[in-house]
C-alpha atoms as a PDB file:
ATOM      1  CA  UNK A   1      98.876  78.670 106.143  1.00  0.00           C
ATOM      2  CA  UNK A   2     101.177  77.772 109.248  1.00  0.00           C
ATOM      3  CA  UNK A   3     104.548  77.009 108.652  1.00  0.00           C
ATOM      4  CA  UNK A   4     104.959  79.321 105.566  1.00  0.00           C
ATOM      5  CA  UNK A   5     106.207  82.580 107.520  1.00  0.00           C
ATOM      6  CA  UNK A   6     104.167  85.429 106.956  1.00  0.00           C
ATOM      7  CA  UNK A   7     101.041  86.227 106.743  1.00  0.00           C
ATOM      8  CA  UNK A   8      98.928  87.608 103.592  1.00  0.00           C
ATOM      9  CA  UNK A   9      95.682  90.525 104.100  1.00  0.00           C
ATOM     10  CA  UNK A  10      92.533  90.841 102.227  1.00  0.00           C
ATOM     11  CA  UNK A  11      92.003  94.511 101.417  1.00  0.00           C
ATOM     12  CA  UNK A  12      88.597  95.652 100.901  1.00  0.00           C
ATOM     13  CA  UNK A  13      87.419  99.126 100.346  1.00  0.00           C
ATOM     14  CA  UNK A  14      86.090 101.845  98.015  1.00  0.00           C
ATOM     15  CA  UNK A  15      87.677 104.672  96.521  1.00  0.00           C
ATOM     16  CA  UNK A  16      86.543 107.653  93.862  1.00  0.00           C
ATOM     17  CA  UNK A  17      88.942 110.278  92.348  1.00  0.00           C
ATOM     18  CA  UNK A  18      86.190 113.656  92.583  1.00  0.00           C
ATOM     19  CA  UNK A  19      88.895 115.624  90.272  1.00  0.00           C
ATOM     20  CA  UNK A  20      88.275 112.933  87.284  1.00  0.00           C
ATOM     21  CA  UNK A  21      84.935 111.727  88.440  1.00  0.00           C
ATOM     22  CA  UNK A  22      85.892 108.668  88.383  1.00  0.00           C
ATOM     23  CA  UNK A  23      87.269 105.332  90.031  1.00  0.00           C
ATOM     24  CA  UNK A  24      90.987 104.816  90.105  1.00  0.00           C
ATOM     25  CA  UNK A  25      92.358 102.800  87.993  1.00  0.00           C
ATOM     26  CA  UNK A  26      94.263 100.501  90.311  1.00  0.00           C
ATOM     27  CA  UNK A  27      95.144  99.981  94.075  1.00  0.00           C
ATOM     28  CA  UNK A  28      98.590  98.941  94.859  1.00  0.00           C
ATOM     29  CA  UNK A  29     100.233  98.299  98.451  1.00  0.00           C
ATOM     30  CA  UNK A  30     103.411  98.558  99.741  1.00  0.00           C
ATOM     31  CA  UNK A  31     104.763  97.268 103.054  1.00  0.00           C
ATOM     32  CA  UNK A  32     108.037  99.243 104.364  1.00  0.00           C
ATOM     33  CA  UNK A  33     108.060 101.095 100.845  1.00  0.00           C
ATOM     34  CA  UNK A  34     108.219  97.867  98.766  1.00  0.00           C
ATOM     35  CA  UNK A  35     104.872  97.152  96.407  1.00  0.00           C
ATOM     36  CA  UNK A  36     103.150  93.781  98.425  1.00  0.00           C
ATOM     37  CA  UNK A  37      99.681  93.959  96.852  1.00  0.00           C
ATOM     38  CA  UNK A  38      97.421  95.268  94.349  1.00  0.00           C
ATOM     39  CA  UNK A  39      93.811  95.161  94.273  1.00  0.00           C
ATOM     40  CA  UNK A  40      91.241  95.381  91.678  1.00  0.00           C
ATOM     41  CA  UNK A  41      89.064  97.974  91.087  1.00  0.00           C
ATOM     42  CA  UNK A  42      85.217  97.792  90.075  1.00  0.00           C
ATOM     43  CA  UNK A  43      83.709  96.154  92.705  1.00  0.00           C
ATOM     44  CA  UNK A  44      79.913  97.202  92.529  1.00  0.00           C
ATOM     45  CA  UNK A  45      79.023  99.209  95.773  1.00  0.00           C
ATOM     46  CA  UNK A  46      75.910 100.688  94.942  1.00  0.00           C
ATOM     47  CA  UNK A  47      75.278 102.317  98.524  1.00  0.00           C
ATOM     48  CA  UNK A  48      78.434 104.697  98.166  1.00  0.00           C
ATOM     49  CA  UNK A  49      76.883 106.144  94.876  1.00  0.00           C
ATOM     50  CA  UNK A  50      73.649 106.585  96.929  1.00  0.00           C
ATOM     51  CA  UNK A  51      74.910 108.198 100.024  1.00  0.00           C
ATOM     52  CA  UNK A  52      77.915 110.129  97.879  1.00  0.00           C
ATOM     53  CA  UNK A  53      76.667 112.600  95.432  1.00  0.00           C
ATOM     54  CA  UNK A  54      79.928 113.664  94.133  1.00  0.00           C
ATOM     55  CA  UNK A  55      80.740 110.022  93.652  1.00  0.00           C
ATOM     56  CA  UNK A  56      78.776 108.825  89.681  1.00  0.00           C
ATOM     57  CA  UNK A  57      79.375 104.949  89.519  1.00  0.00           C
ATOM     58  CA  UNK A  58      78.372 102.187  91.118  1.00  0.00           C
ATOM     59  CA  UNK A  59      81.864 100.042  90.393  1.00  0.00           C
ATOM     60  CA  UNK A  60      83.898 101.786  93.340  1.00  0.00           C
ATOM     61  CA  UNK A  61      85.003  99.274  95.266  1.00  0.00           C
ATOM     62  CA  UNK A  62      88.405  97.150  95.434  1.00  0.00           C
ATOM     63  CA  UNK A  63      89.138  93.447  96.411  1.00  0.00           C
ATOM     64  CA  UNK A  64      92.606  92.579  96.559  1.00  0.00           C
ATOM     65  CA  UNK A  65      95.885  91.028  99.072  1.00  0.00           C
ATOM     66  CA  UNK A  66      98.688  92.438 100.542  1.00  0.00           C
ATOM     67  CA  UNK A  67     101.627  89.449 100.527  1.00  0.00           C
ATOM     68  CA  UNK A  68     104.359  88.507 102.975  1.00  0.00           C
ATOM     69  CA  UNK A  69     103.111  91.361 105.891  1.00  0.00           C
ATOM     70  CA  UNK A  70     104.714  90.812 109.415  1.00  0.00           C
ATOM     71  CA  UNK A  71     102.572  91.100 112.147  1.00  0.00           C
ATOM     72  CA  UNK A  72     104.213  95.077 112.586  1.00  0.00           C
ATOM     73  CA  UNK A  73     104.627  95.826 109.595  1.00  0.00           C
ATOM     74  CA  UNK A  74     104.189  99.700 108.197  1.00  0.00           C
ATOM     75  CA  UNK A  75     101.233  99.809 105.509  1.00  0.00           C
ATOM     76  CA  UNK A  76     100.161 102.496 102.745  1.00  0.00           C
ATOM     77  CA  UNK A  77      97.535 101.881 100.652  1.00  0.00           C
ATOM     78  CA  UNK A  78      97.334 104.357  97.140  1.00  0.00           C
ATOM     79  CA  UNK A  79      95.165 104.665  94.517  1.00  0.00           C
ATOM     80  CA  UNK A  80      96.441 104.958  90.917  1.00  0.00           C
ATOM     81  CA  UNK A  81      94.709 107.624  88.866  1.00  0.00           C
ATOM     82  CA  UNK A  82      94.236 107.813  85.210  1.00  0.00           C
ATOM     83  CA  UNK A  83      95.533 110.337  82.777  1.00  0.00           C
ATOM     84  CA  UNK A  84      99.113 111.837  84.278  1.00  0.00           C
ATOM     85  CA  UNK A  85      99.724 108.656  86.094  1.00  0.00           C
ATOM     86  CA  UNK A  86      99.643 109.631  90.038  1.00  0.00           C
ATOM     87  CA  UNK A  87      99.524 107.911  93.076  1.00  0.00           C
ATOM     88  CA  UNK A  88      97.039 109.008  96.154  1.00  0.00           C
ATOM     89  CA  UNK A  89      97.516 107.787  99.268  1.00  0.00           C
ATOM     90  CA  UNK A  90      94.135 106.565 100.795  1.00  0.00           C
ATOM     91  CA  UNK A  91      95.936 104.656 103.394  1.00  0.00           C
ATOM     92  CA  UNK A  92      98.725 104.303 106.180  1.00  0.00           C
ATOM     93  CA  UNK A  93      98.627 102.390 109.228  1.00  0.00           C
ATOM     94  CA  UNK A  94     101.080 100.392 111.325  1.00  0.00           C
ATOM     95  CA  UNK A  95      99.026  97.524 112.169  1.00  0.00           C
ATOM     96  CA  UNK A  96      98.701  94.469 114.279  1.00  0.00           C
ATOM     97  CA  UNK A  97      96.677  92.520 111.105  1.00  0.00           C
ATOM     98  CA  UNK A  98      93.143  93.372 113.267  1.00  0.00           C
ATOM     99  CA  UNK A  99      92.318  95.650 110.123  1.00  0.00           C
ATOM    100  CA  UNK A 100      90.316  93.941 107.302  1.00  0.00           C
ATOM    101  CA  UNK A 101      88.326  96.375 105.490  1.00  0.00           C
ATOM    102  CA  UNK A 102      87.863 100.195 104.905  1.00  0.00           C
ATOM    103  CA  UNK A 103      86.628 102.413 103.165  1.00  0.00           C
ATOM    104  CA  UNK A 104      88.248 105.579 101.169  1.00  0.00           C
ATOM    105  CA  UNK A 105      87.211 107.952  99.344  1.00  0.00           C
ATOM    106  CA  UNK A 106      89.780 109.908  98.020  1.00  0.00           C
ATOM    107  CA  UNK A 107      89.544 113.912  96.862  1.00  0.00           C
ATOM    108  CA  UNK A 108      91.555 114.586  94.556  1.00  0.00           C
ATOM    109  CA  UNK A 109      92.861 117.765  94.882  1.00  0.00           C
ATOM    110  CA  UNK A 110      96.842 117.843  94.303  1.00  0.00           C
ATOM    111  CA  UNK A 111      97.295 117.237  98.320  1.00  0.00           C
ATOM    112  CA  UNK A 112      98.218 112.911  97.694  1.00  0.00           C
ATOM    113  CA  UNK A 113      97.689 112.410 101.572  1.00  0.00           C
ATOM    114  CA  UNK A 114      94.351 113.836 102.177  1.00  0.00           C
ATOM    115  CA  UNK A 115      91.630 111.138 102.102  1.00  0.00           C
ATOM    116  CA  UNK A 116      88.361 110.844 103.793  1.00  0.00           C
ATOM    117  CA  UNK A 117      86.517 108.211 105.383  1.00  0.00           C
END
């Protein structure tokens, strides 16, 4: 949309808590430490299941937008996990808006900025 300032991202990805064994319950983004986006989770990627066998669902994935981002600006992408509510990051990148999509899966294991790809 030109003329409205800045620009909005699609964020696409997959991510799997192994300590729970399962998906997260939500994706949220923040830009410069302020929430921009959240994404749903339960996108069905049945390929990750197949070629993770830690990971037992299908309904990994995550569709959602990141609002307002400068072409600069500083990214971080976390998962929200279920019971004590904690956030993971899965993501951080200063960015140039080339990135669409990624995938993450995330290991839960009390370090919240350990992921891998």
């Amino acid at each position: 949309m030109d003329g409205m300032g800045r620009r909005a991202l699609r964020i696409a990805g997959w991510a799997w808590d192994y300590k729970h064994e399962e998906p997260p319950q939500q994706i949220i983004a923040t830009s410069d430490g302020i929430i921009s986006g959240l994404a749903a989770v339960g996108d069905w990627r049945p390929a990750i299941k197949v070629d993770n066998p830690g990971v037992k669902s299908s309904y990994v994935g995550y569709v959602g937008y990141v609002r307002d981002l400068s072409p600069y600006t500083a990214m971080k992408i976390y998962a929200l996990l279920r019971g004590k509510p904690t956030l993971s990051l899965l993501y951080s990148k200063r960015h140039g808006l080339r990135i669409l999509t990624w995938s993450s899966a995330y290991e839960s294991d009390g370090d919240n900025d350990s992921c891998s790809n």
